[in-house]
ModelCIF file with pLDDT and N, C-alpha, C, O atoms, coordinates in Angstrom:
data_MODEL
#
_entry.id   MODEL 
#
_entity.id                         1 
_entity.type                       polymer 
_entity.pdbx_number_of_molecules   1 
#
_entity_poly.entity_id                      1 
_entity_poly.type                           'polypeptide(L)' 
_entity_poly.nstd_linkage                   no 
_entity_poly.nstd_monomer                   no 
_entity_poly.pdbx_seq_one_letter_code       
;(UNK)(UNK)(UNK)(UNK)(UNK)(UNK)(UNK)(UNK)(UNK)(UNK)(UNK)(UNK)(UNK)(UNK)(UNK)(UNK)
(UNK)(UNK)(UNK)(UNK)(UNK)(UNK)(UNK)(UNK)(UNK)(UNK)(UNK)(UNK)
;
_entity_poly.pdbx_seq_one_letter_code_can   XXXXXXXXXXXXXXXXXXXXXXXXXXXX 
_entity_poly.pdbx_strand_id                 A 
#
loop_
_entity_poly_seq.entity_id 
_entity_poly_seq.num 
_entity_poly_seq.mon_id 
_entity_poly_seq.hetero 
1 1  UNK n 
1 2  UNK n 
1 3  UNK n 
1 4  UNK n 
1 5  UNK n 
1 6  UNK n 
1 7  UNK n 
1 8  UNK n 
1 9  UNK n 
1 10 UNK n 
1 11 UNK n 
1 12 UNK n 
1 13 UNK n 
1 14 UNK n 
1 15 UNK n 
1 16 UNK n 
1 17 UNK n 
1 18 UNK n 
1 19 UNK n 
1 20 UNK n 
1 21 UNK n 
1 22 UNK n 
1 23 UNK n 
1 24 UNK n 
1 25 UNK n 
1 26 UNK n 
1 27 UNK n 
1 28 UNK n 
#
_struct_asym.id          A 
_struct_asym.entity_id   1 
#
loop_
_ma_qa_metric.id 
_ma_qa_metric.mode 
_ma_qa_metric.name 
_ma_qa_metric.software_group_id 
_ma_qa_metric.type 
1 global pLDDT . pLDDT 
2 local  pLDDT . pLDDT 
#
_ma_qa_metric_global.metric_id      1 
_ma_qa_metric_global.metric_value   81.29 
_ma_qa_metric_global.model_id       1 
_ma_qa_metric_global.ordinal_id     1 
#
loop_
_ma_qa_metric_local.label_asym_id 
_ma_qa_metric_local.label_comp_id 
_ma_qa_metric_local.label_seq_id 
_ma_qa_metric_local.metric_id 
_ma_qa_metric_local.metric_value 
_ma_qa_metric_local.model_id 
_ma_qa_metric_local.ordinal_id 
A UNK 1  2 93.00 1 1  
A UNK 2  2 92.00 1 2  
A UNK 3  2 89.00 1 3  
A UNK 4  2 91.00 1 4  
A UNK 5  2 91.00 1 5  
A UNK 6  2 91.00 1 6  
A UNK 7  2 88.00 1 7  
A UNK 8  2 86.00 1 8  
A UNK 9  2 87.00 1 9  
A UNK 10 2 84.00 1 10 
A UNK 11 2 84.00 1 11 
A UNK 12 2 78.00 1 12 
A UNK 13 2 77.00 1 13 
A UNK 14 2 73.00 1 14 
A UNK 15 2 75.00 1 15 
A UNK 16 2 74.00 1 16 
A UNK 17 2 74.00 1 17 
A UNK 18 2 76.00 1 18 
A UNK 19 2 77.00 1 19 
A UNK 20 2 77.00 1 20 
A UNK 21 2 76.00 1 21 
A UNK 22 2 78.00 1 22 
A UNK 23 2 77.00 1 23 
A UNK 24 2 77.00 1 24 
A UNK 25 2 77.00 1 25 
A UNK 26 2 76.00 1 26 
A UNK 27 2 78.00 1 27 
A UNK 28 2 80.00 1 28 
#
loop_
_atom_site.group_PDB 
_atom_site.id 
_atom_site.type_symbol 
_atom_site.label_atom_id 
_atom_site.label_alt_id 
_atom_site.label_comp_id 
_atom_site.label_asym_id 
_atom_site.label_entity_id 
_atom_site.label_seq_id 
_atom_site.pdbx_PDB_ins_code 
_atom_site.Cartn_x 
_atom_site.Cartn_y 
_atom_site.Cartn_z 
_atom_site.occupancy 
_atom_site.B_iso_or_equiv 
_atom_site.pdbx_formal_charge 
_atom_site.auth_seq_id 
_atom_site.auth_comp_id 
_atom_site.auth_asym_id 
_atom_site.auth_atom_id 
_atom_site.pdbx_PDB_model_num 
ATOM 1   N N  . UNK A 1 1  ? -19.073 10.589 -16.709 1.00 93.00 ? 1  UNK A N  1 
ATOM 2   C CA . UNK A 1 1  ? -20.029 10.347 -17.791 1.00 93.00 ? 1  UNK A CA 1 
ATOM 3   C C  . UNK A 1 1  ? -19.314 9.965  -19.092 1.00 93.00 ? 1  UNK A C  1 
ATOM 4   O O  . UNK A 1 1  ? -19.709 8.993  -19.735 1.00 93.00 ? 1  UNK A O  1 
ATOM 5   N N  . UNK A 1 2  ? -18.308 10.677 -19.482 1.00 92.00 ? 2  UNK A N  1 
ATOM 6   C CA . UNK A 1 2  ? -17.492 10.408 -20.675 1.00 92.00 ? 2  UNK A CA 1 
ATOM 7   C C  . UNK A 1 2  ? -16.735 8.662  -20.294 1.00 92.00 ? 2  UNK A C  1 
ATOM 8   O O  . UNK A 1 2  ? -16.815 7.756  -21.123 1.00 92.00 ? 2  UNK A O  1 
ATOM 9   N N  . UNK A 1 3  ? -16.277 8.543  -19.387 1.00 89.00 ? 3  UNK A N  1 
ATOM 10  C CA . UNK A 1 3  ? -16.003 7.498  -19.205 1.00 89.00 ? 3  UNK A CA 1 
ATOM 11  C C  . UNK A 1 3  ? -16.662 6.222  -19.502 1.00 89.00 ? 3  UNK A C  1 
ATOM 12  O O  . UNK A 1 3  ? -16.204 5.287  -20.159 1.00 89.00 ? 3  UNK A O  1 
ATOM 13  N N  . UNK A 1 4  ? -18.132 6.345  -18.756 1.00 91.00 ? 4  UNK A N  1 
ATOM 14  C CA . UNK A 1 4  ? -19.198 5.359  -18.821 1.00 91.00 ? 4  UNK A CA 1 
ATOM 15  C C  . UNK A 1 4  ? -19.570 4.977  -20.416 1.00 91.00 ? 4  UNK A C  1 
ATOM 16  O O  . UNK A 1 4  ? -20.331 4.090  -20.803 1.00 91.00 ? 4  UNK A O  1 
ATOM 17  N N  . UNK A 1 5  ? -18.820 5.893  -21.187 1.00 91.00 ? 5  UNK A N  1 
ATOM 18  C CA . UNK A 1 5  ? -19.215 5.878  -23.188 1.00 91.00 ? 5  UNK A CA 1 
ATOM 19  C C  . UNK A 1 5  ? -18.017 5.422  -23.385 1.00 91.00 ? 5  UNK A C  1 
ATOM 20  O O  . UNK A 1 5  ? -17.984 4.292  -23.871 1.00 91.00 ? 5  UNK A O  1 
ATOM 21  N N  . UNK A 1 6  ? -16.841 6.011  -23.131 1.00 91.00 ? 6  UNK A N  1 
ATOM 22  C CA . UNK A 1 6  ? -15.695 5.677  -23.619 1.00 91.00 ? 6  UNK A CA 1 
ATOM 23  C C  . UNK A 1 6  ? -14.493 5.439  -22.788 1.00 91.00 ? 6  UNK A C  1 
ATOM 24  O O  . UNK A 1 6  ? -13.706 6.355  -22.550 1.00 91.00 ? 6  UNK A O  1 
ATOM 25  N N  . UNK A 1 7  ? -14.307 4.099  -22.288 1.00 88.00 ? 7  UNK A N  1 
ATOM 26  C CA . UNK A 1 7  ? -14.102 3.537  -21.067 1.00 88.00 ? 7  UNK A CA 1 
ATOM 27  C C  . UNK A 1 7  ? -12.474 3.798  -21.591 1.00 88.00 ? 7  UNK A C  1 
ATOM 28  O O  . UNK A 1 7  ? -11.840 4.424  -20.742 1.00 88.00 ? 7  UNK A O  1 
ATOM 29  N N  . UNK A 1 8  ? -11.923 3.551  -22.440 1.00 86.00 ? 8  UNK A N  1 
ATOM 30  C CA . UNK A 1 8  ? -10.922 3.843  -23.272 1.00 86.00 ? 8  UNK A CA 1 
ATOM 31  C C  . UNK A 1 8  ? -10.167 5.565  -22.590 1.00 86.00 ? 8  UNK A C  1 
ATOM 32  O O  . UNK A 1 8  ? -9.016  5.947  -22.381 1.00 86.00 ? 8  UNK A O  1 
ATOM 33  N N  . UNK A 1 9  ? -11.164 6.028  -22.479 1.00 87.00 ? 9  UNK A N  1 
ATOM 34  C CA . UNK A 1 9  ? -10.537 7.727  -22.164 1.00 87.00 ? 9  UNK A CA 1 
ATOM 35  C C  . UNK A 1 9  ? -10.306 7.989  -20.656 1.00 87.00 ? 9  UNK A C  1 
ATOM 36  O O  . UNK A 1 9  ? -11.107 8.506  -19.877 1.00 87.00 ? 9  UNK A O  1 
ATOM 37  N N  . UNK A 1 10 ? -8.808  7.442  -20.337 1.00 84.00 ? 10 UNK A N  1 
ATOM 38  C CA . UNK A 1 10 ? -8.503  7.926  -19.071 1.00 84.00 ? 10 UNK A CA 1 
ATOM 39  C C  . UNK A 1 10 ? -8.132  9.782  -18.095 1.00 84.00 ? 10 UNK A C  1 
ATOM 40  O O  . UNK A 1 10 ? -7.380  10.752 -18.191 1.00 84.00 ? 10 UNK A O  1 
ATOM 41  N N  . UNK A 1 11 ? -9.164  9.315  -17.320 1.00 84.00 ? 11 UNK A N  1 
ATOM 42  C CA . UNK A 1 11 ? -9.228  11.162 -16.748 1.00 84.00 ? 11 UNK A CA 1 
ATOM 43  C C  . UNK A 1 11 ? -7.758  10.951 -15.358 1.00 84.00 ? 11 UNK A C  1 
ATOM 44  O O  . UNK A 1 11 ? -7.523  10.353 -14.308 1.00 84.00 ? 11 UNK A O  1 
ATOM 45  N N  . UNK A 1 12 ? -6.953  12.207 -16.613 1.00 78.00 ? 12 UNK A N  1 
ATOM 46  C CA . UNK A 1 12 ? -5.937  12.545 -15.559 1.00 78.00 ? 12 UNK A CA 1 
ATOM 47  C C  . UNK A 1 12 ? -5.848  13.871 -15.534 1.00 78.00 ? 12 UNK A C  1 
ATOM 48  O O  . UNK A 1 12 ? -5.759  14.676 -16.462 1.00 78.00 ? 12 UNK A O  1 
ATOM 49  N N  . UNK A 1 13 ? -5.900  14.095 -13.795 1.00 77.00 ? 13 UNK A N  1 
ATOM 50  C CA . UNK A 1 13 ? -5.993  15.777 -13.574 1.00 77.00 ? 13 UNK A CA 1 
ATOM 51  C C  . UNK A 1 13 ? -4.322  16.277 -13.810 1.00 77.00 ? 13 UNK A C  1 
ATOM 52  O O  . UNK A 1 13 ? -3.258  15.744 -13.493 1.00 77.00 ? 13 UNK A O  1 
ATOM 53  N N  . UNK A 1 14 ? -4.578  17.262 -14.357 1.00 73.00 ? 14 UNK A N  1 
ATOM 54  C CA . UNK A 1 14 ? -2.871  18.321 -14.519 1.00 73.00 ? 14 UNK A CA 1 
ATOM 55  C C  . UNK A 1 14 ? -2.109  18.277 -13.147 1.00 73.00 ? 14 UNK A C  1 
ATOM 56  O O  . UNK A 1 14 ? -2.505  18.851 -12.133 1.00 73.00 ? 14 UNK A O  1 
ATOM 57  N N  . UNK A 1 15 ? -0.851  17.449 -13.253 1.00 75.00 ? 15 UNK A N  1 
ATOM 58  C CA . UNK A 1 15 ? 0.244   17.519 -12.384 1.00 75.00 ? 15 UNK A CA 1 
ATOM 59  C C  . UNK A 1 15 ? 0.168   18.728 -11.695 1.00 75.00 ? 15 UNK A C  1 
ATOM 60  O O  . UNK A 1 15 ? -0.251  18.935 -10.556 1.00 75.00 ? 15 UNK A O  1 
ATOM 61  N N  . UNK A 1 16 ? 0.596   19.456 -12.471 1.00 74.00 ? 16 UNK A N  1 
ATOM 62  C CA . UNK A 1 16 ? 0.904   21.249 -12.073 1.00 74.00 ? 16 UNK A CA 1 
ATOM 63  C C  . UNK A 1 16 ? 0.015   21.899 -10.787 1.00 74.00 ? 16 UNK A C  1 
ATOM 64  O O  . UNK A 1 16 ? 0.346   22.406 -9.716  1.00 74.00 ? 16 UNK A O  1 
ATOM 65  N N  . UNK A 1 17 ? -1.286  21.622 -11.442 1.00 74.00 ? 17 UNK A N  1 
ATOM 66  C CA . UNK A 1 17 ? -2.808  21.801 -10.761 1.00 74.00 ? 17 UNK A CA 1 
ATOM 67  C C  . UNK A 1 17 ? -2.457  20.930 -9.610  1.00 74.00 ? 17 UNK A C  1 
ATOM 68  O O  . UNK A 1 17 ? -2.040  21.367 -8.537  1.00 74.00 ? 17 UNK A O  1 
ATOM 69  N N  . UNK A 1 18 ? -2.653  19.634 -9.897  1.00 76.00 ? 18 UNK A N  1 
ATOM 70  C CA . UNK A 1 18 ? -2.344  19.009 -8.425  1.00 76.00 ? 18 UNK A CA 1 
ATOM 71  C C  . UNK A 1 18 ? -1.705  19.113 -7.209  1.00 76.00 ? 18 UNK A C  1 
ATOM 72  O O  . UNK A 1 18 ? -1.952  18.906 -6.021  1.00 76.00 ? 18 UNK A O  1 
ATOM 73  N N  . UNK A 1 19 ? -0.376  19.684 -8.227  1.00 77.00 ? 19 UNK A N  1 
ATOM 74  C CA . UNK A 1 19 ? 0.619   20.215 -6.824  1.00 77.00 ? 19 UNK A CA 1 
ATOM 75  C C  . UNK A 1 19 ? 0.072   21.745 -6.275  1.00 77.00 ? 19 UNK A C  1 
ATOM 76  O O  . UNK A 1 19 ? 0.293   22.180 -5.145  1.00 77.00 ? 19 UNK A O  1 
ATOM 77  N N  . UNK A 1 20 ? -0.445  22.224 -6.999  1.00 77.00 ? 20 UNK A N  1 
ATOM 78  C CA . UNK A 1 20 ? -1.045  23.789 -6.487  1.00 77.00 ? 20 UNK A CA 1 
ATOM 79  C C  . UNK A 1 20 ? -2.294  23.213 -5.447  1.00 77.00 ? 20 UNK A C  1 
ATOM 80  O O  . UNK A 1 20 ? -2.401  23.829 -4.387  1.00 77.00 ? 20 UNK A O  1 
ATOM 81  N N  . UNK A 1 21 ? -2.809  22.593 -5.577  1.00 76.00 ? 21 UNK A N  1 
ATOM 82  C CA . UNK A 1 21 ? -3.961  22.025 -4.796  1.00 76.00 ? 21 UNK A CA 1 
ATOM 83  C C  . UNK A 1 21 ? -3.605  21.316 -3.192  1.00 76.00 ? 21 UNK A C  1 
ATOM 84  O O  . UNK A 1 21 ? -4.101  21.489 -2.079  1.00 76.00 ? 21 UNK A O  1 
ATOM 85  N N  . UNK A 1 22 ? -2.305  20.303 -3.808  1.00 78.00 ? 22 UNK A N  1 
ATOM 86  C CA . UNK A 1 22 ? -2.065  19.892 -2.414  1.00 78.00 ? 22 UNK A CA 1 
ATOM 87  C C  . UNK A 1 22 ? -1.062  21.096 -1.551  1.00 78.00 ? 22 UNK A C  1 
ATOM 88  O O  . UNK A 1 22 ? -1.087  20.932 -0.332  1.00 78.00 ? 22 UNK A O  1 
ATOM 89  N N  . UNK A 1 23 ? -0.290  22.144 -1.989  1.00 77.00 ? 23 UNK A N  1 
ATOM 90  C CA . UNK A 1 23 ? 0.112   23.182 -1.221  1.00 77.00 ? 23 UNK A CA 1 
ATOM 91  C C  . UNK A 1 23 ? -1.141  24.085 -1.030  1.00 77.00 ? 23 UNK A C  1 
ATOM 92  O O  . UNK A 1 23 ? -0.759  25.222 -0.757  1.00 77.00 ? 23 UNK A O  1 
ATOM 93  N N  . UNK A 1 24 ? -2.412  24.000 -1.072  1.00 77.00 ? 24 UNK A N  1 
ATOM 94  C CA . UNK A 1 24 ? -3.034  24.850 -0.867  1.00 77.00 ? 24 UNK A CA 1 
ATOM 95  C C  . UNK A 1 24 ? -3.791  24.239 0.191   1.00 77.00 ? 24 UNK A C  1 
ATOM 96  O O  . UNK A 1 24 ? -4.262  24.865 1.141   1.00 77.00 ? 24 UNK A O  1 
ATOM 97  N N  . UNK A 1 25 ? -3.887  23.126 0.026   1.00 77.00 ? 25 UNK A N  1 
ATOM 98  C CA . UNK A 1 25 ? -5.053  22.374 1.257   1.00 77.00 ? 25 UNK A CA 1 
ATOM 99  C C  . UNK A 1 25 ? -3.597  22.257 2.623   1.00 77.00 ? 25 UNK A C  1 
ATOM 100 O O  . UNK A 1 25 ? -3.855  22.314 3.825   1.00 77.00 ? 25 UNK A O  1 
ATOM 101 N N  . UNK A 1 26 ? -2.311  22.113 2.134   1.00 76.00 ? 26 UNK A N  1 
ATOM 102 C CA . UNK A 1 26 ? -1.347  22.034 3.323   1.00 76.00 ? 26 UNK A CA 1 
ATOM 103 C C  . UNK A 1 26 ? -1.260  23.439 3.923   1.00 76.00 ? 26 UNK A C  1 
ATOM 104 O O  . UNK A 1 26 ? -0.716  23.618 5.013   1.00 76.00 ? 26 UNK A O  1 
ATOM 105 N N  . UNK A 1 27 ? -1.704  24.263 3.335   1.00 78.00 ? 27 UNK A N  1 
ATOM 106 C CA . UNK A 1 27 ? -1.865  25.912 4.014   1.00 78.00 ? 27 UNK A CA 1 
ATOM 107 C C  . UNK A 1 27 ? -3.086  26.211 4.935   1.00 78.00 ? 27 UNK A C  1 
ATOM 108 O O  . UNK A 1 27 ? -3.480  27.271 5.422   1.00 78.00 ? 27 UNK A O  1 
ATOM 109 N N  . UNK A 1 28 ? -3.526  25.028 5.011   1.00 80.00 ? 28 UNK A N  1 
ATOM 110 C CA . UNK A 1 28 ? -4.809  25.426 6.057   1.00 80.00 ? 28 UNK A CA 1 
ATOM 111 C C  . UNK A 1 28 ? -4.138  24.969 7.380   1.00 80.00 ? 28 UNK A C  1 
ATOM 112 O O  . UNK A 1 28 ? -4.740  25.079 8.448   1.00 80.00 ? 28 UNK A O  1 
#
């Protein structure tokens, strides 16, 4: 939604987070 207003504002998820996410989905 923020995007669709302000096309300018790129959504980047937290590195950190990311890597906690992909060792967590590789633990299944």
């Amino acid at each position: 939604f923020i995007s669709n207003k302000y096309p300018t504002a790129i959504y980047v998820h937290c590195v950190s987070h990311s890597l906690n996410l992909a060792l967590s989905n590789s633990a299944e």
